[in-house]
C-alpha atoms as a PDB file:
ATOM      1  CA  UNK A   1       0.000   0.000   0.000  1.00  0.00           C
ATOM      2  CA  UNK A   2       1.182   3.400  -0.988  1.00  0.00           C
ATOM      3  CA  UNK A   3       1.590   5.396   2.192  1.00  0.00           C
ATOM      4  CA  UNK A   4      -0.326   8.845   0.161  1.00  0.00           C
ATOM      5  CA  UNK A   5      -3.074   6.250  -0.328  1.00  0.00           C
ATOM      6  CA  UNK A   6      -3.792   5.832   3.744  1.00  0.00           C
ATOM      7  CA  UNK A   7      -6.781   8.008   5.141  1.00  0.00           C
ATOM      8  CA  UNK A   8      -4.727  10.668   7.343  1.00  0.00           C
ATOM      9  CA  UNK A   9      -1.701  11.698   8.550  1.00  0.00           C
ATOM     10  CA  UNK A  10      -1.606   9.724  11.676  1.00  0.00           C
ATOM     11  CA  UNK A  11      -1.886   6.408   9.953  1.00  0.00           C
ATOM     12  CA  UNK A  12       0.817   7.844   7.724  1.00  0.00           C
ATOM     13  CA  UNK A  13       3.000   8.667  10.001  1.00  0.00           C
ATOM     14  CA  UNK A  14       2.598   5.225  11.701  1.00  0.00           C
ATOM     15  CA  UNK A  15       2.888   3.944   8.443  1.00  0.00           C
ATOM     16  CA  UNK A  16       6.736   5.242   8.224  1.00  0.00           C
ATOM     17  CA  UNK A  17       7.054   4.723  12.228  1.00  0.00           C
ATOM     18  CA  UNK A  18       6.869   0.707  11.598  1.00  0.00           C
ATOM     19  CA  UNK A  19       8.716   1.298   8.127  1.00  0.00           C
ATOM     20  CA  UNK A  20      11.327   3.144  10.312  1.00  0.00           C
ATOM     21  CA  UNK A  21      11.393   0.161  13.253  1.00  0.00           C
ATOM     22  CA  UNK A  22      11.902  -2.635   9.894  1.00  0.00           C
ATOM     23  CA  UNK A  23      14.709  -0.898   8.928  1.00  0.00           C
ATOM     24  CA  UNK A  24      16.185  -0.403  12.349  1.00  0.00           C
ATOM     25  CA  UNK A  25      16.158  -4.038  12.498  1.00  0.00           C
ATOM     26  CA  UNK A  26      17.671  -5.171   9.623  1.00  0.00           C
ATOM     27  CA  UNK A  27      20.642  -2.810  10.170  1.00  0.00           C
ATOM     28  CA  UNK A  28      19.583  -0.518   7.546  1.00  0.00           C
ATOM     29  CA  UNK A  29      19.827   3.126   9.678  1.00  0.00           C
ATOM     30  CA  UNK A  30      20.089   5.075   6.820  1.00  0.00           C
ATOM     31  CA  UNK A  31      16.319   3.953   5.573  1.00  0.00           C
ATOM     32  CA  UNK A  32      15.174   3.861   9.154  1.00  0.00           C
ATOM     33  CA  UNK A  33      16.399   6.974   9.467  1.00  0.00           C
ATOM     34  CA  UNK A  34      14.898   8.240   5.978  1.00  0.00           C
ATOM     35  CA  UNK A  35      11.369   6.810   7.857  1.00  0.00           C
ATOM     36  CA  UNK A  36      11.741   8.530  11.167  1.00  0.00           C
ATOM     37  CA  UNK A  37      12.192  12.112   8.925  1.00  0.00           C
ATOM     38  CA  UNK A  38       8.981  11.160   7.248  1.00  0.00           C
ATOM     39  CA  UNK A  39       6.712   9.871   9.763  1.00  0.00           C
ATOM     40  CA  UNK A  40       8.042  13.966  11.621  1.00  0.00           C
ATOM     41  CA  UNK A  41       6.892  15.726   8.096  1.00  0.00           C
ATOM     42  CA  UNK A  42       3.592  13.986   8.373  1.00  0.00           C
ATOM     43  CA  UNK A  43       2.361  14.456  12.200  1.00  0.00           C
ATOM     44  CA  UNK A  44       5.667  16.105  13.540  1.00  0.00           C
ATOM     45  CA  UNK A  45       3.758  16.533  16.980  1.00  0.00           C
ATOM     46  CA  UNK A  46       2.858  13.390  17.241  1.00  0.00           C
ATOM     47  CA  UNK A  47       5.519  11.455  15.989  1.00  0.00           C
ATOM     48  CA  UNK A  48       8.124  13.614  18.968  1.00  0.00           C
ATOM     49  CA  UNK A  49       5.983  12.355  21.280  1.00  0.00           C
ATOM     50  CA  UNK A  50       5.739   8.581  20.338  1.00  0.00           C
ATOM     51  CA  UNK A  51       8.293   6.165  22.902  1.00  0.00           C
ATOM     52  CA  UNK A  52       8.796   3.522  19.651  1.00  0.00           C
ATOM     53  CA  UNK A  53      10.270   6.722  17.358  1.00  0.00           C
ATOM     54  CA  UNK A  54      12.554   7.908  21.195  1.00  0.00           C
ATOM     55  CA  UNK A  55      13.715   4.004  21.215  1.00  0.00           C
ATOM     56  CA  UNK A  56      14.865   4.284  17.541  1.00  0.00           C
ATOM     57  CA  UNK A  57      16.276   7.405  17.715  1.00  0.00           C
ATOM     58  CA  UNK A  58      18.505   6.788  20.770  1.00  0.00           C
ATOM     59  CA  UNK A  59      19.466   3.011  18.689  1.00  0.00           C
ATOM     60  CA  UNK A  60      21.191   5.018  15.741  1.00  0.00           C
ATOM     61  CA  UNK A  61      22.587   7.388  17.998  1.00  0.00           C
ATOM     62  CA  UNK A  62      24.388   4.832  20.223  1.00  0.00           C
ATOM     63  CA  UNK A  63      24.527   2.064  17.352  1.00  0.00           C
ATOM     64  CA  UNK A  64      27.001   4.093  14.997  1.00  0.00           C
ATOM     65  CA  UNK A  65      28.215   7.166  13.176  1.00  0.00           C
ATOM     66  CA  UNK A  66      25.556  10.195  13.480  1.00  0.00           C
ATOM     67  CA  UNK A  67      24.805  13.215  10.915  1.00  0.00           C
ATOM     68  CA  UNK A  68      23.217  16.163  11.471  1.00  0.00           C
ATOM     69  CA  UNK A  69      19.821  15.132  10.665  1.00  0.00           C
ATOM     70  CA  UNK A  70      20.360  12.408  13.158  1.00  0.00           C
ATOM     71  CA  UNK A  71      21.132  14.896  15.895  1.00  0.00           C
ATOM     72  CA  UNK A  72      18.776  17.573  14.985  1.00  0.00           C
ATOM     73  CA  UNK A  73      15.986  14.530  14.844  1.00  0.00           C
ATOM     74  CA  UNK A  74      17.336  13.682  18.397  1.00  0.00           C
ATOM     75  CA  UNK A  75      17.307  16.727  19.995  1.00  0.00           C
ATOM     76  CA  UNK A  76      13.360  17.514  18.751  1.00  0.00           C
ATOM     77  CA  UNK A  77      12.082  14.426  20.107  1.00  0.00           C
ATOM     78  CA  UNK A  78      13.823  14.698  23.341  1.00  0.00           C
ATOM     79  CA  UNK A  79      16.488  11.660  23.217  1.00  0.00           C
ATOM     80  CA  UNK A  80      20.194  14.094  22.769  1.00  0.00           C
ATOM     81  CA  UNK A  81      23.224  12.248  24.737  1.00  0.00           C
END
């Protein structure tokens, strides 16, 4: 399913949350990442506030080298070391 195709931005952003925790798993952190940036363009508010999108954030950050977007993403949703 084509994540413009789902009904509102919630289930969007949800939609690249679990896309984002996938990734995470299978070592990809560059698409999990990718994910995590989305799911914050479509419900930013909600996404900062979810404890699944803190738990992946803090995983790249301790997990290997981090960019700027990984920091900046960090520091919004409350999970800077």
């Amino acid at each position: 399913m084509a994540p413009h195709s789902l009904p509102s931005t919630e289930r969007r952003a949800r939609y690249y949350t679990d896309t984002a925790a996938a990734f995470g798993r299978w070592g990809r952190r560059e698409d999990c990442l990718r994910a995590l940036l989305a799911a914050e363009h479509q419900a930013p508010e909600e996404t900062r506030a979810r404890p699944a999108v803190k738990s992946l954030v803090s995983g790249l950050l301790v997990s290997g080298r981090t960019t700027a977007e990984l920091r900046g993403l960090a520091a919004r949703v409350g999970v800077l070391l």
